[in-house]
Protein backbone atom coordinates (compact mmCIF):
# COMPACT_ATOMS: atom_id res chain seq x y z
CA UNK A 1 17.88 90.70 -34.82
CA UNK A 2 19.03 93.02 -32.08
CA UNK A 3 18.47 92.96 -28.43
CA UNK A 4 19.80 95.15 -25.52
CA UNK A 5 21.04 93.99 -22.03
CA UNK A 6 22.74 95.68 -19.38
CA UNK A 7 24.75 93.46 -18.56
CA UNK A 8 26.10 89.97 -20.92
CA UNK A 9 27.73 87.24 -19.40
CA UNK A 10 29.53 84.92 -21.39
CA UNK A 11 30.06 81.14 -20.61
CA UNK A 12 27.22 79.68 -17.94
CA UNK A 13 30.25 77.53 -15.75
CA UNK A 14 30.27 77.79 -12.43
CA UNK A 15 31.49 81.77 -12.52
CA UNK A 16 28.70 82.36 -14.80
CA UNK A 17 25.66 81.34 -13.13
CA UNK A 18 26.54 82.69 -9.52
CA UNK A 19 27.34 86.12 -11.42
CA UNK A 20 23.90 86.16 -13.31
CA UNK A 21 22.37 85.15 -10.15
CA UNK A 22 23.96 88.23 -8.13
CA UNK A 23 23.41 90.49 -11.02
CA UNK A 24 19.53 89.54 -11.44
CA UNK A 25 18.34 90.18 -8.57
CA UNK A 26 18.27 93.81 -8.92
CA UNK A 27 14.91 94.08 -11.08
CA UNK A 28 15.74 97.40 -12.70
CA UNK A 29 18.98 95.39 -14.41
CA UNK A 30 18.27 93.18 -17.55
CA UNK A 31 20.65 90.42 -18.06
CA UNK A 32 21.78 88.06 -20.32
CA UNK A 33 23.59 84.61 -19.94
CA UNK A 34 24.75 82.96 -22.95
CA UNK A 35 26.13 79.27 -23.25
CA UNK A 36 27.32 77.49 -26.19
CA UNK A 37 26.29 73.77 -24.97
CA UNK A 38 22.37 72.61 -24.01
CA UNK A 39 20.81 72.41 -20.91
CA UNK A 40 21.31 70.53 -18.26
CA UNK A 41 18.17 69.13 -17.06
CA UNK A 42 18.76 65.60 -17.90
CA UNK A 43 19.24 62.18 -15.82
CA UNK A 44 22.47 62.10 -17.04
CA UNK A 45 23.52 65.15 -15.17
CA UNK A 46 21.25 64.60 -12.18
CA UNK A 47 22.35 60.89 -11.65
CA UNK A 48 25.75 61.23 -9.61
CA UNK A 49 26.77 57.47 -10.95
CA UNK A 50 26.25 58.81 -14.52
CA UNK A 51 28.99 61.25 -15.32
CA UNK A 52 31.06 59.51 -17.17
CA UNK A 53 27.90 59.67 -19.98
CA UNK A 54 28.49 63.78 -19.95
CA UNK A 55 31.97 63.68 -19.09
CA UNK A 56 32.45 61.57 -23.00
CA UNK A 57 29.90 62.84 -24.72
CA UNK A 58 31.22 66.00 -26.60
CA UNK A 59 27.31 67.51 -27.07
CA UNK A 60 28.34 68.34 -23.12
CA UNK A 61 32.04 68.26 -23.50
CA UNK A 62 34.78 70.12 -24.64
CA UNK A 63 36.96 67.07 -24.45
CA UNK A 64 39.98 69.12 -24.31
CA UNK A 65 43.51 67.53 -23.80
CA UNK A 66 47.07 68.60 -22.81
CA UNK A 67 49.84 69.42 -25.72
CA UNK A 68 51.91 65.99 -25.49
CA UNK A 69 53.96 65.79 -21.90
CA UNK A 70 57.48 65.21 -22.41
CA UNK A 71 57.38 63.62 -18.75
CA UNK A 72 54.49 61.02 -19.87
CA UNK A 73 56.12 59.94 -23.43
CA UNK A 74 54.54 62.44 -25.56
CA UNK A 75 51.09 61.47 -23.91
CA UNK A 76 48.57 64.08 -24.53
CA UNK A 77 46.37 64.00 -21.66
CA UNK A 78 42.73 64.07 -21.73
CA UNK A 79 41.05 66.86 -19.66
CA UNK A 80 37.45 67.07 -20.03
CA UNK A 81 35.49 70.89 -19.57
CA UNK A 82 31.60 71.44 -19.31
CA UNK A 83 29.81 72.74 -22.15
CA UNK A 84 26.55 72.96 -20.91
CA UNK A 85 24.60 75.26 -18.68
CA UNK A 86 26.46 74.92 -15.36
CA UNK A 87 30.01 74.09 -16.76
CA UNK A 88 32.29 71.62 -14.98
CA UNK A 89 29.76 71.57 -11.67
CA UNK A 90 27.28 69.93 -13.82
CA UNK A 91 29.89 66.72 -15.14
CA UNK A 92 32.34 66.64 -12.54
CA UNK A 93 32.82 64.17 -9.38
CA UNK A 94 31.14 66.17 -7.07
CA UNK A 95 33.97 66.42 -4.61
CA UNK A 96 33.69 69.38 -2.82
CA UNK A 97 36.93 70.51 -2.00
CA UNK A 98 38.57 74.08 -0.54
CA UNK A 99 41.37 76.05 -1.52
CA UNK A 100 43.89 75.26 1.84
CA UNK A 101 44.26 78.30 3.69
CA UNK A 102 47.87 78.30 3.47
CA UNK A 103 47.72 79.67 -0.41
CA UNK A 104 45.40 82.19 0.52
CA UNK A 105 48.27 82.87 2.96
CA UNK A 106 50.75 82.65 0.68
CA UNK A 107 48.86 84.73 -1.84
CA UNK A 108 48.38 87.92 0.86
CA UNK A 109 52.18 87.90 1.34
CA UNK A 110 52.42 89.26 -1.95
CA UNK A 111 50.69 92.16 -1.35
CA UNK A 112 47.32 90.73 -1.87
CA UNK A 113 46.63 90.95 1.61
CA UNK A 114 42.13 90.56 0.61
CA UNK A 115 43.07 86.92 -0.69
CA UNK A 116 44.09 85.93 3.05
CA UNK A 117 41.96 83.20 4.45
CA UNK A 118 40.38 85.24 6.78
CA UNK A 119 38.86 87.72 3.74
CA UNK A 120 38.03 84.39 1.61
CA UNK A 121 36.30 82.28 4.62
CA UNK A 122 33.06 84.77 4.85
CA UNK A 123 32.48 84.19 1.09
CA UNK A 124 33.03 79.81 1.42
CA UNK A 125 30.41 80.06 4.10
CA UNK A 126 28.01 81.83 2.00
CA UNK A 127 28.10 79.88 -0.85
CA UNK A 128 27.07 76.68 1.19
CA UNK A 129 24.45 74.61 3.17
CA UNK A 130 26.79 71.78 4.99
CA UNK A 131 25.10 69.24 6.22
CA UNK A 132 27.16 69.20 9.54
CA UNK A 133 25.89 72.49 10.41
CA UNK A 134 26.71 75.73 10.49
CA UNK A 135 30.41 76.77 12.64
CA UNK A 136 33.00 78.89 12.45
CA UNK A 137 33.91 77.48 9.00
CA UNK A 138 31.19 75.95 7.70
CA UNK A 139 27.64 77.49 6.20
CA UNK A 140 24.42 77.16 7.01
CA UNK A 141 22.46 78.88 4.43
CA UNK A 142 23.78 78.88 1.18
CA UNK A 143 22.52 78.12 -1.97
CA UNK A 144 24.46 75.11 -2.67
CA UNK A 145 23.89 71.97 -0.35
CA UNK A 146 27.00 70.29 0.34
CA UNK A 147 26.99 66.81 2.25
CA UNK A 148 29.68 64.79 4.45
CA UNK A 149 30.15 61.77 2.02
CA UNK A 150 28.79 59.02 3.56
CA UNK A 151 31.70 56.42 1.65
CA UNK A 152 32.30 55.40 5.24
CA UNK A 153 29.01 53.96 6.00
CA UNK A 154 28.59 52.11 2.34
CA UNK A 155 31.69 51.00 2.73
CA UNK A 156 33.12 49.84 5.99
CA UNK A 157 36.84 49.73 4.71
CA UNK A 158 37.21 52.90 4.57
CA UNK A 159 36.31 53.10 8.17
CA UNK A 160 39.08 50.49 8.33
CA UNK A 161 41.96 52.69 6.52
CA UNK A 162 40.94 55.56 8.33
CA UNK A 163 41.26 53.59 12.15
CA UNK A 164 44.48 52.59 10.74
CA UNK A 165 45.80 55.68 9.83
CA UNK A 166 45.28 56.91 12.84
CA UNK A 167 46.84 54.08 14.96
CA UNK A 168 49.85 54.55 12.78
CA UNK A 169 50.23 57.99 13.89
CA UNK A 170 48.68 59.84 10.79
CA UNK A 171 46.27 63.05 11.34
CA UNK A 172 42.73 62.51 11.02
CA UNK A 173 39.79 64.90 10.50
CA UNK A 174 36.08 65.42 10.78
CA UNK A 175 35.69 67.95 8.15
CA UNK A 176 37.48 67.92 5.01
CA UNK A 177 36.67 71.47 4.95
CA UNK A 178 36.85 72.58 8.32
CA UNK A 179 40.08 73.52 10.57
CA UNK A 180 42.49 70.92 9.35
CA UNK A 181 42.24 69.45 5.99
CA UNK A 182 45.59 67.58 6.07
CA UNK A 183 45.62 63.54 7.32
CA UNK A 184 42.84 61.15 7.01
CA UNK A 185 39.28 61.38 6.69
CA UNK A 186 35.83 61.54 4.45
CA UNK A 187 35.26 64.19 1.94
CA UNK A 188 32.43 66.49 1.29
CA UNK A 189 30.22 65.93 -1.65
CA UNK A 190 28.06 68.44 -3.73
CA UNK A 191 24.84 65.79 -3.63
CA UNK A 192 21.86 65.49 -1.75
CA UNK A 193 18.50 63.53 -1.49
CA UNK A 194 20.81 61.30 -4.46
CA UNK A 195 21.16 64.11 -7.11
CA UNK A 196 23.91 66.09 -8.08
CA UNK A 197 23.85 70.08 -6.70
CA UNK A 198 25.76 71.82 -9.73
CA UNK A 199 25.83 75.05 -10.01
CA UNK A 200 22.84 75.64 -11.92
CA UNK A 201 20.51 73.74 -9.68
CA UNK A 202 21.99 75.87 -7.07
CA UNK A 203 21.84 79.41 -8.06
CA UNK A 204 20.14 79.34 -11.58
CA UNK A 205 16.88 77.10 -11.18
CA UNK A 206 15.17 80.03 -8.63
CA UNK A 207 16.00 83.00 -10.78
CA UNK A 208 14.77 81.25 -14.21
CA UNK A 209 11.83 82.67 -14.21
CA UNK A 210 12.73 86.38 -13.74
CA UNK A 211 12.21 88.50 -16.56
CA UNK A 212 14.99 90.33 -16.51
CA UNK A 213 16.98 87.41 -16.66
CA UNK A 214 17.50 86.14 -20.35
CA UNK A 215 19.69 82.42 -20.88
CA UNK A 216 20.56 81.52 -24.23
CA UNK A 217 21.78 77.86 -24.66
CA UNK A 218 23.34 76.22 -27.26
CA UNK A 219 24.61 79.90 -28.66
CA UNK A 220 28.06 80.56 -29.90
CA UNK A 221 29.80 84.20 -29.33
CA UNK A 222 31.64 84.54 -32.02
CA UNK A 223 32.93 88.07 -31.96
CA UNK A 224 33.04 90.84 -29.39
CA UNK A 225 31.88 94.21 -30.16
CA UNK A 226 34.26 97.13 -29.21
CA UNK A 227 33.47 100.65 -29.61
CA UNK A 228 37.32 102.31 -29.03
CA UNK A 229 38.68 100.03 -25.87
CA UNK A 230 35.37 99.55 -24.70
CA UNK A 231 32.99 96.42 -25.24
CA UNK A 232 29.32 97.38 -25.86
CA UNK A 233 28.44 93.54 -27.57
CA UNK A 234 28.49 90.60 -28.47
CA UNK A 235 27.82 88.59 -31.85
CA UNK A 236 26.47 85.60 -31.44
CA UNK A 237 25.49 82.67 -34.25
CA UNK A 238 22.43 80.27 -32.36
CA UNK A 239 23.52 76.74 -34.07
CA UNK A 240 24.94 77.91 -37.28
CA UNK A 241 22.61 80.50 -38.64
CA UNK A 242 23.80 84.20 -37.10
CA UNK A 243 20.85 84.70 -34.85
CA UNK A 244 21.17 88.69 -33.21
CA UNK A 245 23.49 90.87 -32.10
CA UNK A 246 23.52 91.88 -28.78
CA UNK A 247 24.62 95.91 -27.37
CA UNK A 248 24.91 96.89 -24.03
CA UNK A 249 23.00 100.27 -23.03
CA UNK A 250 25.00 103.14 -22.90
């Protein structure tokens, strides 16, 4: 069975679902998202407390690890990838944490001078809804609503460490994200109301419905289609049985 898109994404992580959300929302574009784990609408992922069930369970894990580390004796070292829709935002801790803006520095003095943090800051603020309002580096009305952790409150040692840190002459901060990021403080968290905001929830669960937007779970690509140096497809097996094969409109 063959079906045409105009554009095919491969891989529904994090990358994948902001770039079929972009891509969708011009309706004259048809789309397709493919992802070789499920879904993600389960308690499991929604639960914040539960991710060590996805982060072990290989139906929405990779369960990758290292080659053996010559520094750890040998150790190979377990590092666990999403393989469902929403990738890695949809298992991990939920610790929402920026790039510092001196290696966006560092990378413009190599000639790269769109990665400085000035060029990357508009597209951080757009991404978000931070619960400590919008400012000069924070967003206001994003698609993804990230929260001040509120570790503090539940639990007043941390309170403690942090008044101790700073009587010892340690930096502090508001905003893990804001204009200083090094010392002592609370970090952000992508959760709100008590559920996890991956990715999908974010930027997939408003465009589901569109019909030019087609998301294929639990598909393998398992060869892409060239035509000279040029991809026009993909082939892609749906469980184990070869299911269609998918071409690109010239």
């Amino acid at each position: 069975m063959k079906k045409t898109f105009d554009y095919i994404i491969i891989g529904a992580g994090s990358a994948g679902c902001v770039l079929a959300n972009r891509l969708s929302k011009d309706k004259k574009t048809s789309v397709c998202l493919l992802e070789s784990g499920p879904k993600s609408n389960t308690w499991k992922v929604d639960m914040p407390s539960a991710l060590l069930y996805t982060m072990h369970d290989p139906k929405y894990n990779w369960k990758y690890y290292s080659e053996p580390e010559p520094y750890l004796n040998n150790r190979r070292i377990f590092c666990p990838r999403g393989k469902m829709i929403g990738g890695c935002s949809s298992h991990n801790g939920m610790v929402f944490v920026r790039g510092n803006p001196l290696d966006f520095e560092r990378w413009a003095s190599y000639d790269l001078p769109k990665w400085g943090y000035k060029n990357v800051l508009p597209y951080f603020k757009k991404l978000e809804t931070w619960s400590g309002g919008e400012n000069l580096y924070r967003g206001g009305k994003g698609p993804l609503k990230v929260n001040r952790s509120k570790i503090d409150e539940a639990f007043p040692l941390f309170k403690a460490l942090i008044k101790a840190a700073a009587e010892a002459g340690y930096d502090t901060f508001e905003d893990s994200n804001g204009f200083r990021q090094d010392g002592f403080g609370t970090f952000d968290v992508t959760i709100d109301n008590g559920k996890r905001q991956g990715v999908s929830r974010a930027y997939l669960n408003k465009i589901n419905g569109y019909k030019n937007l087609s998301i294929e779970n639990d598909t393998d690509v398992s060869k892409i289609i060239f035509k000279e140096k040029k991809a026009i497809g993909v082939e892609v097996k749906k469980t184990i049985i070869l299911r269609f094969i998918t071409v690109i409109k010239k």
